[in-house]
Protein backbone atom coordinates (compact mmCIF):
# COMPACT_ATOMS: atom_id res chain seq x y z
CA UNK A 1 -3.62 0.06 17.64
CA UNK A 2 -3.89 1.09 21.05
CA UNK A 3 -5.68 4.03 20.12
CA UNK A 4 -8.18 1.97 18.40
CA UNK A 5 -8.66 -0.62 21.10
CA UNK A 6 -9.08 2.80 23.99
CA UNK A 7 -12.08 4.28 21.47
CA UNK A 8 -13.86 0.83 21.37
CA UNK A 9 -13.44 0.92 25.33
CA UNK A 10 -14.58 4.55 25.99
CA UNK A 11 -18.08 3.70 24.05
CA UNK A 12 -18.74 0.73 25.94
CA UNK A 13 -16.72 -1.42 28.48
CA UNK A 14 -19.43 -3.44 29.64
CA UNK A 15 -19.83 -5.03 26.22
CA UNK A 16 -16.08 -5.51 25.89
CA UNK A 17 -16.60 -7.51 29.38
CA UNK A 18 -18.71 -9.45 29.07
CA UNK A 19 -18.02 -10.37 24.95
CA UNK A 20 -14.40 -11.16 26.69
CA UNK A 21 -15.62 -13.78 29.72
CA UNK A 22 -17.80 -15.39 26.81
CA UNK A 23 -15.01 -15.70 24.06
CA UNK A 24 -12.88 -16.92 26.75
CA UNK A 25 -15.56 -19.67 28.24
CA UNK A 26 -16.03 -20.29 24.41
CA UNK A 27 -12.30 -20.94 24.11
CA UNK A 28 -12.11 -23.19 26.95
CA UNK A 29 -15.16 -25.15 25.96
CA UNK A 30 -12.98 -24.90 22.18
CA UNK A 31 -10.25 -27.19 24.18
CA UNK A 32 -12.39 -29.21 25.91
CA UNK A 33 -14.49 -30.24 22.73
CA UNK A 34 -11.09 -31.48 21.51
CA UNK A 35 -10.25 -33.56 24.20
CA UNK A 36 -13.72 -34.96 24.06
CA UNK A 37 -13.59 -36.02 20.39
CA UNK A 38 -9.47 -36.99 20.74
CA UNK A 39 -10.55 -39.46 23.65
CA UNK A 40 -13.20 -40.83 21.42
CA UNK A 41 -11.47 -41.08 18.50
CA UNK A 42 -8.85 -43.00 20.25
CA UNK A 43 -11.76 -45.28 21.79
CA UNK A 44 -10.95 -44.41 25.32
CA UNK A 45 -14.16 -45.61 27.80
CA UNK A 46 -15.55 -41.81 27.96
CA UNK A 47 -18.92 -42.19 29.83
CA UNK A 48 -22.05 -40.75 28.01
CA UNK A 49 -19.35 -39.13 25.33
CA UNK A 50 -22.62 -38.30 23.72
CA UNK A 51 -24.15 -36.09 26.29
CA UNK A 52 -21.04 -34.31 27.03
CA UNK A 53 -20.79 -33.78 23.16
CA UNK A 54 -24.01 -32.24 22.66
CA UNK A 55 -23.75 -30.22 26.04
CA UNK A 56 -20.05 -29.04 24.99
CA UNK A 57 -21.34 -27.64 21.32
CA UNK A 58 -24.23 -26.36 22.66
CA UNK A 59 -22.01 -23.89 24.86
CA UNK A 60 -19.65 -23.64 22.51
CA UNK A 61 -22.48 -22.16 20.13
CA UNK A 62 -24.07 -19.78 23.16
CA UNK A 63 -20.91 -18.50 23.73
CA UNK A 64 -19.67 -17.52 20.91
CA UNK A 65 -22.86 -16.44 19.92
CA UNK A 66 -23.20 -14.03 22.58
CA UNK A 67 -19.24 -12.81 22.55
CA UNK A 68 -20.78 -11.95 18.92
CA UNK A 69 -24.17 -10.17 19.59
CA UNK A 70 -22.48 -7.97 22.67
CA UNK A 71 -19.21 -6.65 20.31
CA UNK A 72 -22.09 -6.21 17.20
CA UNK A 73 -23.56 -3.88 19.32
CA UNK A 74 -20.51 -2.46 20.68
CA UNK A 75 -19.25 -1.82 16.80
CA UNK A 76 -22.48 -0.33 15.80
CA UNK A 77 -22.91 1.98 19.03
CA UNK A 78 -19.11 3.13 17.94
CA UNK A 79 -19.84 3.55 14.23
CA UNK A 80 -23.14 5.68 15.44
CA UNK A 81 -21.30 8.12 18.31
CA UNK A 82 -18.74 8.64 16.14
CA UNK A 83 -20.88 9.94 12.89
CA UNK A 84 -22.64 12.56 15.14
CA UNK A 85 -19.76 13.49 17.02
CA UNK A 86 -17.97 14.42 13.65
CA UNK A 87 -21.27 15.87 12.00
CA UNK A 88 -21.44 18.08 15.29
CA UNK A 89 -17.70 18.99 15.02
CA UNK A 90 -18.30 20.38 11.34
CA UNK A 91 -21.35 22.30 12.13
CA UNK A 92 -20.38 23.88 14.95
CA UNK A 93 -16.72 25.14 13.19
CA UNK A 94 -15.98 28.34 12.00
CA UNK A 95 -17.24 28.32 7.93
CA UNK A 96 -13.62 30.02 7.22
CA UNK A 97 -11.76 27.23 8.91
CA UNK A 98 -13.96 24.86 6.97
CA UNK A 99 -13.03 26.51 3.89
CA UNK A 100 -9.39 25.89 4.86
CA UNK A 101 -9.93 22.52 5.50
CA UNK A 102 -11.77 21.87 1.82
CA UNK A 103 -14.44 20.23 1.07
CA UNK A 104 -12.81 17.92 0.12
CA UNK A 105 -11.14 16.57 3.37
CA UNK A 106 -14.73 17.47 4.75
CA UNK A 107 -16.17 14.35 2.46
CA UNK A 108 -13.48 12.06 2.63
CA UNK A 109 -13.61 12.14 6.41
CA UNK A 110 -17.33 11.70 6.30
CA UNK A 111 -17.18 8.77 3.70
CA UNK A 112 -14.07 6.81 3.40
CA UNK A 113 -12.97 7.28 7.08
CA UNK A 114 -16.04 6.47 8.48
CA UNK A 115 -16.48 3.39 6.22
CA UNK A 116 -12.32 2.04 7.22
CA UNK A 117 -12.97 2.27 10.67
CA UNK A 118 -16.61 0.86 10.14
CA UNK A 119 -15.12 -1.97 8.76
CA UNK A 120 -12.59 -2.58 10.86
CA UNK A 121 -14.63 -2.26 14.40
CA UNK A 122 -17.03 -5.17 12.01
CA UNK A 123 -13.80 -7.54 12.83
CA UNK A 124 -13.48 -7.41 16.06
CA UNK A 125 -16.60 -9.80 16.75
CA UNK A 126 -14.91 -12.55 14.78
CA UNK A 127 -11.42 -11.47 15.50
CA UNK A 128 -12.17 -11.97 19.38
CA UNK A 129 -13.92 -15.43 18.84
CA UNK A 130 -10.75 -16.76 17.03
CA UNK A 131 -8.36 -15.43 19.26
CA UNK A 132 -9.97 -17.29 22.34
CA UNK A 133 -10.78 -20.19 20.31
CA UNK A 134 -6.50 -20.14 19.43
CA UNK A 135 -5.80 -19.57 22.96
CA UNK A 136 -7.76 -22.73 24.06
CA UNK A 137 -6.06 -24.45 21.72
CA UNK A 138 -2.45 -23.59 22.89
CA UNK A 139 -2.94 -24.22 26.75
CA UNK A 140 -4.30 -27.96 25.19
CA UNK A 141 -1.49 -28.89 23.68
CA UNK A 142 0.52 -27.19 26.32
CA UNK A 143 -1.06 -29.43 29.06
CA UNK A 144 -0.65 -32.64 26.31
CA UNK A 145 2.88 -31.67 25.90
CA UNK A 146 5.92 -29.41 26.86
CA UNK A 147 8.13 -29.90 24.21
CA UNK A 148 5.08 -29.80 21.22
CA UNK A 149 3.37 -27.01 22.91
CA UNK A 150 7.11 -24.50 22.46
CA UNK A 151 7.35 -25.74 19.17
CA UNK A 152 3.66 -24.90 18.25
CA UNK A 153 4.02 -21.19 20.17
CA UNK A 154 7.44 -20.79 18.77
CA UNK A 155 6.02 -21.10 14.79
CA UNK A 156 3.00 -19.14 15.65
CA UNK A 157 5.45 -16.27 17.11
CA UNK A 158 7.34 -16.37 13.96
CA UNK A 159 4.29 -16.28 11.98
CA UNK A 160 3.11 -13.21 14.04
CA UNK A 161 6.93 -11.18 13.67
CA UNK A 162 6.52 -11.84 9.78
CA UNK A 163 3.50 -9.83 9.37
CA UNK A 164 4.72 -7.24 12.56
CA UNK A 165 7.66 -6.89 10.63
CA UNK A 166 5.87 -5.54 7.08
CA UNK A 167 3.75 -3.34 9.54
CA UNK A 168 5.76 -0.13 9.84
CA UNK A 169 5.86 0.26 5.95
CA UNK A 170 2.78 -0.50 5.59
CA UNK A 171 1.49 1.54 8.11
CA UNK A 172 3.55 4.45 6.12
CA UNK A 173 2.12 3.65 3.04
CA UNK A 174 -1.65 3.39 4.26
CA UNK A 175 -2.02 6.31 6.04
CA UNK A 176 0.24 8.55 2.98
CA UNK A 177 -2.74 6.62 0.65
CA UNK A 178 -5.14 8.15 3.10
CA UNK A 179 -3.51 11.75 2.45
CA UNK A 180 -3.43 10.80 -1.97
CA UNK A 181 -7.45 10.07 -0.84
CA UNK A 182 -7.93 13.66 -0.14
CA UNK A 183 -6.51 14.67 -3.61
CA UNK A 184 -8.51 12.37 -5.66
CA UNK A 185 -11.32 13.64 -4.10
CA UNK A 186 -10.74 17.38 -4.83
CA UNK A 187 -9.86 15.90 -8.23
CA UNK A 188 -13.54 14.51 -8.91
CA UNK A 189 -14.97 17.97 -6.90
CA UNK A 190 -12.86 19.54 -9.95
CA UNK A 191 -14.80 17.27 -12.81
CA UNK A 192 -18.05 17.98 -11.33
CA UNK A 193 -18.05 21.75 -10.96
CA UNK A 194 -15.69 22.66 -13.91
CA UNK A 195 -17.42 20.43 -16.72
CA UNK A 196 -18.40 22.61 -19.17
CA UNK A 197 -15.26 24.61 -18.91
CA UNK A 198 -13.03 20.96 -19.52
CA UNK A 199 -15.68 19.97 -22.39
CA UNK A 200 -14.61 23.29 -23.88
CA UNK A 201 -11.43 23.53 -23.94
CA UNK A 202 -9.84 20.51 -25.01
CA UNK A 203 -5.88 21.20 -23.94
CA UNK A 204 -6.94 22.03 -20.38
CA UNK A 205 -9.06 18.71 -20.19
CA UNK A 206 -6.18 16.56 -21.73
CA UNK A 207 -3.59 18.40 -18.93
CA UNK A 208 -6.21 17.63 -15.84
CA UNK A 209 -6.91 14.09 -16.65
CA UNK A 210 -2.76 13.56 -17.51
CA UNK A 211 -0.99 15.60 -15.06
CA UNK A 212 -3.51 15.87 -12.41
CA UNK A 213 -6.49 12.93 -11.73
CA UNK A 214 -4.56 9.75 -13.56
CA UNK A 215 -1.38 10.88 -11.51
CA UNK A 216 -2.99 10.52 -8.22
CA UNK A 217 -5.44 7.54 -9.07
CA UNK A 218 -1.47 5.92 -10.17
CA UNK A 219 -0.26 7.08 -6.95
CA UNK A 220 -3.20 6.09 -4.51
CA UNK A 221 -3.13 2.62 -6.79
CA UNK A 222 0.45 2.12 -6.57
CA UNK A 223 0.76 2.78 -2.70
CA UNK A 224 -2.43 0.63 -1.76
CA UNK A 225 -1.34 -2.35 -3.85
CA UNK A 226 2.39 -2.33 -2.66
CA UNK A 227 1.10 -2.10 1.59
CA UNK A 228 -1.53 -5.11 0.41
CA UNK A 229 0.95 -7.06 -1.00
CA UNK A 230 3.60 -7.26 1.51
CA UNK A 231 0.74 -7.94 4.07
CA UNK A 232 0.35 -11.22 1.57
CA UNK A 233 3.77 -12.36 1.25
CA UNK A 234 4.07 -12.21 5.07
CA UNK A 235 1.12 -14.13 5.49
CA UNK A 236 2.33 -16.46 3.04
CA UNK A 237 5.48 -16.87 5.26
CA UNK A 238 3.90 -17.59 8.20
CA UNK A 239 1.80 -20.18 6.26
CA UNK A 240 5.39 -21.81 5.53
CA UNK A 241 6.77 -21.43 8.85
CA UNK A 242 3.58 -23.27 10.24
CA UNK A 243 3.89 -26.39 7.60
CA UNK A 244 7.59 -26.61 9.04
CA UNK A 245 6.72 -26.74 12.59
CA UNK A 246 4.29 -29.30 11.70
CA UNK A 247 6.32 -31.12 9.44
CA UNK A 248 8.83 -31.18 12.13
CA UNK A 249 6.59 -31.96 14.59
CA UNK A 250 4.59 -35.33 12.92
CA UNK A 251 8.17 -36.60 11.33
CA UNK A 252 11.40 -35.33 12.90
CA UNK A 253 10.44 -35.10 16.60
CA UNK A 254 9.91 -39.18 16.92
CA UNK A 255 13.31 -39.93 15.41
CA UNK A 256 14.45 -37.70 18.21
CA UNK A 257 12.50 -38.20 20.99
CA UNK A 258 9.63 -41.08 21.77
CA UNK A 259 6.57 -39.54 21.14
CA UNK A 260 3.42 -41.68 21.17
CA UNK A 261 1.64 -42.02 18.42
CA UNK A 262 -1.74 -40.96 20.08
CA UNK A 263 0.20 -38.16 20.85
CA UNK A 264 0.85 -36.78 17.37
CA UNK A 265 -3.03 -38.06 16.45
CA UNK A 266 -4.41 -35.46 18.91
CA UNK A 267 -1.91 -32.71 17.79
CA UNK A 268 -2.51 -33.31 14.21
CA UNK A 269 -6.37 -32.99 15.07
CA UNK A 270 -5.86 -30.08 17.19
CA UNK A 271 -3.64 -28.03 14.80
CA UNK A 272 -6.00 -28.38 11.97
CA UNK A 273 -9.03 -26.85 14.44
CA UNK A 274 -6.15 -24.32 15.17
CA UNK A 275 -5.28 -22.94 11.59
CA UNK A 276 -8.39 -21.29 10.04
CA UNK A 277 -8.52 -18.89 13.35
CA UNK A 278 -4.58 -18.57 12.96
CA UNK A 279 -4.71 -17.20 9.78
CA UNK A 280 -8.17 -15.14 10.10
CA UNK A 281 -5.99 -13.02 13.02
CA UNK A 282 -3.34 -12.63 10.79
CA UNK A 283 -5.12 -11.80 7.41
CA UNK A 284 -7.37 -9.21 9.58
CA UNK A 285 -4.09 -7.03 10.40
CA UNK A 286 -4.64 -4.38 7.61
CA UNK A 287 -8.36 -4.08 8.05
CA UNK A 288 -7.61 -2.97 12.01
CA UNK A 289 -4.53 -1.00 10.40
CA UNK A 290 -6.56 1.05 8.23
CA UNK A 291 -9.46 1.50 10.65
CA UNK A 292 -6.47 2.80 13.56
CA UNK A 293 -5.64 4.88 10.36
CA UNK A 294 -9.31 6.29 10.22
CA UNK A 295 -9.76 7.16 13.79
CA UNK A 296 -6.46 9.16 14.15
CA UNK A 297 -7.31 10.98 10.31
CA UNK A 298 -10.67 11.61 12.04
CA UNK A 299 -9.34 12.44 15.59
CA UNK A 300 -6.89 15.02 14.00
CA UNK A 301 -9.76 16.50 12.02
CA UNK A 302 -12.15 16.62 15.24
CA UNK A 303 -9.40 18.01 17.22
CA UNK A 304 -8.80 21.03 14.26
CA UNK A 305 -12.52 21.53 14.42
CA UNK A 306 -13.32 21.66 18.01
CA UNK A 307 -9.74 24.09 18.41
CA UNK A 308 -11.72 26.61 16.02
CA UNK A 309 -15.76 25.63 17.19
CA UNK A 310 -18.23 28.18 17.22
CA UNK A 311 -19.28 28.67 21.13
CA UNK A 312 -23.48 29.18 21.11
CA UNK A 313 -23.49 32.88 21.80
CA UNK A 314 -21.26 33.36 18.61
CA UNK A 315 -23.57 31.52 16.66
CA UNK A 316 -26.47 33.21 17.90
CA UNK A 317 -25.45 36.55 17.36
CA UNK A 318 -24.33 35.71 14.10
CA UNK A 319 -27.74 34.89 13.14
């Protein structure tokens, strides 16, 4: 991931600035609209609540709408370098060491890589907008209090090891899908070109679709749905473990301890405005998986090519 995170850096570190100081203002403003809307729902005397309502949204909106534009750009100035650069690498290798490679791996990399990591750099405008908007959240209740605040970053931690936890085999089974990816594709290459020789002859078309095409499709299917699905179960266990902590937190916690009612009002409040972002950061772990997947596939490719490239003099003489 740290790859991933360096590549989106080396494009353009101004937008990653300056998205960052606006989805962290847009954070803050995230707590503050809380506090605003707690104190008035407890009918505390908040002079002109109304002004400092509409100011607080306002900024709330501008910020986040800017964190948004600067990391759109960002995404799409990554998504466009990276296209060329890649196109480049290709044209300028060797045609026998593009032979060696195959098509195949050739069209993949130009298609399904580029469309992973396409998606994935798409999350980070959202992905940064709910992790300052969760951060706000946390120093709020921190500063309401101690105790509420550790059990609050103590569920959310155990939320986070569930899905860290599913992440090396899924990680394994993603990127050997990305390898079965290649195959399927020289698979199709195969229908295309060969067609009239697997319309005629009936035995060989009945052995490629069996043995060779439905085998991998099975495969690629198989290893896909197995990395999805543990991703889901985690997620679904750090659903539970967040119920518990609030559970715990709304009826255990005053038996134990005095805890004022106003109290648990503005926590209940403030860990509803806290889940949706929770669980967008946690369902958008395979997306950035698979996109960190991409750019290494790709990097390994670019690095192949540009070992083998063509220097200008070679080309020229060979023309």
């Amino acid at each position: 991931m740290f790859r991933f995170l360096q590549f989106l850096w080396e494009i353009s570190w101004k937008h990653i600035v300056i998205a960052t100081v606006a989805g962290v203002m847009s954070g803050a403003a995230n707590a503050l609209f809380i506090s605003l809307i707690n104190q008035s729902v407890n009918r505390a005397a908040v002079p002109n609540a109304l002004v400092y309502f509409a100011i607080l949204a306002s900024f709330i909106i501008i910020s986040s709408l800017l964190a948004q534009v600067m990391l759109i750009y960002l995404s799409q100035n990554a998504i466009y370098q990276l296209r060329l650069k890649l196109s480049n690498s290709i044209l300028s290798s060797p045609l026998q060491h593009l032979e060696h490679l195959g098509e195949n791996r050739v069209l993949v990399t130009l298609t399904d890589d580029v469309r992973s990591l396409t998606h994935a750099v798409s999350c980070i405008p959202n992905l940064c907008i709910d992790f300052a908007t969760v951060l706000g959240c946390l120093v709020y209740i921190g500063w309401l209090s101690g105790v509420i605040f550790a059990l609050t970053v103590g569920s959310a931690a155990l939320a986070i090891w569930c899905v860290q936890t599913q992440l090396g085999r899924a990680k394994h089974l993603f990127t050997s899908a990305r390898e079965e990816e290649d195959t399927l594709l020289k698979h199709f290459q195969a229908i295309t070109k060969g067609t009239k020789e697997l319309k005629l002859h009936r035995s060989r078309r009945k052995e490629f679709m069996g043995e060779y095409l439905q085998g991998t499709a099975m495969s690629l299917r198989r290893k896909n749905t197995t990395a999805q699905k543990s991703f889901t179960l985690a997620n679904s266990f750090g659903q539970v473990t967040q119920f518990i902590s609030l559970g715990f937190i709304i009826f255990v916690l005053p038996v134990l301890m005095n805890v004022p009612r106003p109290l648990l009002a503005t926590y209940m409040l403030t860990s509803t405005f806290l889940a949706m972002p929770m669980q967008n950061l946690l369902s958008r772990i395979p997306d950035l998986m698979r996109g960190n997947i991409a750019l290494r596939k790709i990097e390994r490719m670019k690095l192949s090519l540009s070992n083998f490239s063509e220097t200008e003099s070679e080309i020229a003489t060979e023309l």
